[in-house]
Protein backbone atom coordinates (compact mmCIF):
# COMPACT_ATOMS: atom_id res chain seq x y z
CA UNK A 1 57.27 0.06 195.32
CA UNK A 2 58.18 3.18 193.11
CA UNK A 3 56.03 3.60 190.24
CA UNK A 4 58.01 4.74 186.85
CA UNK A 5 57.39 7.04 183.97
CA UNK A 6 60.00 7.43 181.09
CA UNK A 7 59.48 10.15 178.52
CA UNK A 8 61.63 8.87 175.79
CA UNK A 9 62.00 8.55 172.37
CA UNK A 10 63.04 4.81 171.18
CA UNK A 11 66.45 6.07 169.10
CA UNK A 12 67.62 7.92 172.18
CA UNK A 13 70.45 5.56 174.06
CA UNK A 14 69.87 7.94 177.01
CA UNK A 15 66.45 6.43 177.17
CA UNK A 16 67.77 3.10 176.63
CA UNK A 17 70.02 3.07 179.60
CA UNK A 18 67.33 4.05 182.05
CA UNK A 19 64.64 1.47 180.30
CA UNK A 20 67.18 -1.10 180.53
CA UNK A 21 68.35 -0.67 184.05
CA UNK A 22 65.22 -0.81 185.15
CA UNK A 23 64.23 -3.96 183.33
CA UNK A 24 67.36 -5.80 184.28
CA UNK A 25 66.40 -4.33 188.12
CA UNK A 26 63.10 -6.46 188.00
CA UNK A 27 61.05 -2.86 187.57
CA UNK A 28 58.31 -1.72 185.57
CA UNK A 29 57.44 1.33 183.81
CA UNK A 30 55.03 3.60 181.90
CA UNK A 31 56.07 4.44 178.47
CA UNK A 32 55.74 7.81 177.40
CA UNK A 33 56.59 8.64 173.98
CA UNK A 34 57.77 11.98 173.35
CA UNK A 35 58.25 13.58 169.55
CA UNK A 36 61.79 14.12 170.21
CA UNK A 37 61.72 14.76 165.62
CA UNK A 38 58.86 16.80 165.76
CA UNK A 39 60.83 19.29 168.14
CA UNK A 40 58.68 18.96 170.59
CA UNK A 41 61.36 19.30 173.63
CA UNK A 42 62.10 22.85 172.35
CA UNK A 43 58.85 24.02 172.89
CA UNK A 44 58.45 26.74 176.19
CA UNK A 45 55.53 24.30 177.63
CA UNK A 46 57.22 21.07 177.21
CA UNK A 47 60.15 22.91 179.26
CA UNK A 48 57.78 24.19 181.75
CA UNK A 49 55.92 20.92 182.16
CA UNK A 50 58.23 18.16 181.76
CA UNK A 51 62.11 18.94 181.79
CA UNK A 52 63.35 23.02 182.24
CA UNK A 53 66.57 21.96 180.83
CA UNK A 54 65.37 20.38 177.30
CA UNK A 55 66.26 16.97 176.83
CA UNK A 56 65.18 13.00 177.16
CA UNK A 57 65.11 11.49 178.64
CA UNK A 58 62.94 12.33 181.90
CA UNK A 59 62.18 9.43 184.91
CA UNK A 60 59.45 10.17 186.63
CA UNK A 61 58.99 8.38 189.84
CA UNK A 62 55.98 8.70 191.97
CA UNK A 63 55.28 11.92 190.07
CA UNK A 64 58.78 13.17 190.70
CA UNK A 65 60.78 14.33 187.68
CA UNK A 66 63.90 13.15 187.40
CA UNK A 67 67.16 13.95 185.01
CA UNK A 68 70.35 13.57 183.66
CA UNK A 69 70.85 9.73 183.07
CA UNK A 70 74.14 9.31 184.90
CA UNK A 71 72.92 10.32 188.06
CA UNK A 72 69.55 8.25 187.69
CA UNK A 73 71.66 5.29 187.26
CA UNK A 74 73.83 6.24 190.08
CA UNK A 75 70.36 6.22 192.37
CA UNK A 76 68.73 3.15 190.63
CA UNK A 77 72.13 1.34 191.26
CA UNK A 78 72.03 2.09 195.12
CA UNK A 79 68.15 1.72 195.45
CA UNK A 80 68.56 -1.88 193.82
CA UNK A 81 71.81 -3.24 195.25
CA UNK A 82 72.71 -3.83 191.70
CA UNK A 83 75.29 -2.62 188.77
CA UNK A 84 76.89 -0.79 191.45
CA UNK A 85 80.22 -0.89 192.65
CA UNK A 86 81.27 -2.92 196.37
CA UNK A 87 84.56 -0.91 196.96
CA UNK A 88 85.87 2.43 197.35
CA UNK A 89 88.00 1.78 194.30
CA UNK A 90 85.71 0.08 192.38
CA UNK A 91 83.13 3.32 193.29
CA UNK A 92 85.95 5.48 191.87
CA UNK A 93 86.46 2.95 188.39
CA UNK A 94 83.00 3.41 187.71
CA UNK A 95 82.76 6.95 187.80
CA UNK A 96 85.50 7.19 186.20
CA UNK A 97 84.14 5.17 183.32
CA UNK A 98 80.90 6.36 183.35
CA UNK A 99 82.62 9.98 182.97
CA UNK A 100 84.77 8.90 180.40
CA UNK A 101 81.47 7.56 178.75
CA UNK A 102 79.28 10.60 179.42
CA UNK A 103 82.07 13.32 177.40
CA UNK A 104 83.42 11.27 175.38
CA UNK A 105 82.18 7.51 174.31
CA UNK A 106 78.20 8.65 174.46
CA UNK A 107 79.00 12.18 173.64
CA UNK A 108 80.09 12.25 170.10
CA UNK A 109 78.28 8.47 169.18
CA UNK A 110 75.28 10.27 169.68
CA UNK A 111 76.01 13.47 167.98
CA UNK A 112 77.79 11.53 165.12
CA UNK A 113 75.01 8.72 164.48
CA UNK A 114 72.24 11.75 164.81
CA UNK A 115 74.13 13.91 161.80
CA UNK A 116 74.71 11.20 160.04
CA UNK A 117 70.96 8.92 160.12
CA UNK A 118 68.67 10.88 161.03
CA UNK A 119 69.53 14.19 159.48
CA UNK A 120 69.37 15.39 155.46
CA UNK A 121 72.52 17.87 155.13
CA UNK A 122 75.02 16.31 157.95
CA UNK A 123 78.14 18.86 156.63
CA UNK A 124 80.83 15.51 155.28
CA UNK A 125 84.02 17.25 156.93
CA UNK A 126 82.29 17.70 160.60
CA UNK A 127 80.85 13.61 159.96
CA UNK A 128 84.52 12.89 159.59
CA UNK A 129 85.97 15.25 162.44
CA UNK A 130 83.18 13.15 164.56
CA UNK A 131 84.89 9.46 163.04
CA UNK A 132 88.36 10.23 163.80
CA UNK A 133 87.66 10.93 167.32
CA UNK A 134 84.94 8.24 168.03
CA UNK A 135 88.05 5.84 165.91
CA UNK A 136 90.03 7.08 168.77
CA UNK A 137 87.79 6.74 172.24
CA UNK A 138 86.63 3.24 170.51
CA UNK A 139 89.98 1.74 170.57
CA UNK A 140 91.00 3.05 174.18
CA UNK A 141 87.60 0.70 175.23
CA UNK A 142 88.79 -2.19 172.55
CA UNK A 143 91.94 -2.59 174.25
CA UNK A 144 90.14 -2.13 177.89
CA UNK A 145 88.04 -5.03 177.05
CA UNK A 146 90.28 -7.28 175.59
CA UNK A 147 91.92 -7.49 179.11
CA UNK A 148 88.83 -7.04 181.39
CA UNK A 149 85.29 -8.77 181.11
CA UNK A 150 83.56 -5.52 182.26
CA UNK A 151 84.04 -1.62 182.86
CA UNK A 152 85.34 -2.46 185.83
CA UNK A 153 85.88 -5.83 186.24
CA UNK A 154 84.40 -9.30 185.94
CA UNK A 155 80.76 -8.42 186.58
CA UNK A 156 78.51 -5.68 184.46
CA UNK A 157 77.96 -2.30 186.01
CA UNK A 158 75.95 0.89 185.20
CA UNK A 159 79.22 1.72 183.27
CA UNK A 160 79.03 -1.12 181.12
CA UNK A 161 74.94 -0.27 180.12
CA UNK A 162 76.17 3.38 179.60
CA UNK A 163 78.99 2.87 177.29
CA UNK A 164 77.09 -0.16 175.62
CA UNK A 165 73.69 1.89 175.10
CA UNK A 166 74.12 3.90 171.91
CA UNK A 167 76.61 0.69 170.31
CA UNK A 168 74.49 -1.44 170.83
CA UNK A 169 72.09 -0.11 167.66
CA UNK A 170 72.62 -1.18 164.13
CA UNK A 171 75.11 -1.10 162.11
CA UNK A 172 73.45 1.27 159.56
CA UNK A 173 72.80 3.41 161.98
CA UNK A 174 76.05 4.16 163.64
CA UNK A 175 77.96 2.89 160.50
CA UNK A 176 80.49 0.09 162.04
CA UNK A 177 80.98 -3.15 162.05
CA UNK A 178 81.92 -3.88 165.60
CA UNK A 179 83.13 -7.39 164.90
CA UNK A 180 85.18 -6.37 161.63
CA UNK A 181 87.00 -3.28 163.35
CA UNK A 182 86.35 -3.74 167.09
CA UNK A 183 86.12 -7.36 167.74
CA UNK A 184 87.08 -7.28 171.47
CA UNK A 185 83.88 -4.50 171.91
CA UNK A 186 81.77 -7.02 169.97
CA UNK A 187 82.41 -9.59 172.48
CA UNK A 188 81.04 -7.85 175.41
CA UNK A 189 77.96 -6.36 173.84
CA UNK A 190 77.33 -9.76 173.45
CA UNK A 191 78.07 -10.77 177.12
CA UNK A 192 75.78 -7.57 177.87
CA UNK A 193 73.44 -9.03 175.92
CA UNK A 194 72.85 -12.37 178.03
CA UNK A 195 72.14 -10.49 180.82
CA UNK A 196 68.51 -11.63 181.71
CA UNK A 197 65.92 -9.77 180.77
CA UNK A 198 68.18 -7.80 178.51
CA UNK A 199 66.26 -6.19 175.26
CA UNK A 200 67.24 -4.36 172.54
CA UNK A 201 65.94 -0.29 172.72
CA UNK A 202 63.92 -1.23 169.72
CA UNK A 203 61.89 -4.15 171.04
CA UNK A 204 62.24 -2.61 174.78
CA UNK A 205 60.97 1.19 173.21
CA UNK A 206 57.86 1.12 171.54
CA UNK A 207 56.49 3.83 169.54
CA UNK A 208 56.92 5.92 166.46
CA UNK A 209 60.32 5.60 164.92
CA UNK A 210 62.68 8.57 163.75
CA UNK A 211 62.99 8.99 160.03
CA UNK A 212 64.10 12.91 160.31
CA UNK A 213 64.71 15.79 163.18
CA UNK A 214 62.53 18.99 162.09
């Protein structure tokens, strides 16, 4: 059996998405807290050590660093036999999804719930360049989910814990309401959230909590 170690930070829903898959997989792993606020993954031997590129999160597995969390999912998905797809087209729905998810959905969420929590001068016109066009990518996945279950159809996939990951966090945080303004998106973050074993990143990620990036 593979032995796991996540560098993460518990705000990060990159993180989240590997910690989760793995939990809902039946795996364990080692913790490693990094001080993603204290700038740490910009630092030459954090690079050099731990991830050349610069970012969390990092799997390591049997010693073996891995990133980018797409692809880990795509491996933990076919190691497992779970949260995969069974078809040829349902292979090409959930990469298509978990594209979709990776540019757009998880791409400016994170960026926009960043600038606007967890830094102290988030410019108001770039904060509201970020909400039109997360107002936009959040109602093309309303009005997918008001007619499908799932990503990609009636059971979860790695698509579904990728676009759910950084929504899934409060409300203060990412500033909406999900089941004021998005009610059909409410609904299956709470269908995600029966999965068993499923945990929030806060009670899933322990460690110090972001207040600020330096």
């Amino acid at each position: 059996m593979p032995s796991y170690r996540l560098h993460y930070f518990p705000e990060s829903g990159n993180s989240y998405k590997l910690a989760l898959m793995l939990t809902l997989c039946g795996q364990t792993f080692e913790p490693v807290w990094t001080d993603f606020g204290g700038g740490v993954t910009r630092t030459e031997e954090w690079r050099r050590t731990v991830n050349p590129m610069g970012e969390i999160p990092v799997l390591e597995e049997d010693g073996e660093r891995l990133t980018q969390t797409a692809p880990i999912l795509l491996e933990l998905a076919a190691r497992y036999g779970r949260f995969g797809a069974t078809s040829k087209e349902e292979q090409f729905e959930l990469l298509r999804w978990l594209f979709w998810d990776n540019h757009k959905l998880t791409g400016y969420m994170a960026t926009y719930r960043f600038m606007r929590t967890f830094t102290t001068s988030a410019d108001p016109q770039v904060l509201k360049h970020f909400r039109r066009r997360l107002d936009d990518f959040l109602s093309i996945l309303e009005l997918h989910v008001q007619r499908n279950a799932f990503a990609i159809g009636d059971k979860p996939t790695i698509a579904d814990i990728s676009m759910m990951a950084y929504l899934h966090y409060p409300s203060d945080e990412h500033g909406y309401d999900f089941a004021t303004s998005h009610p059909a998106i409410d609904g299956w973050l709470k269908r995600m959230a029966t999965l068993p074993g499923w945990q929030s990143a806060y009670d899933l990620l322990p460690g110090k909590r972001l207040t600020h990036y330096a």
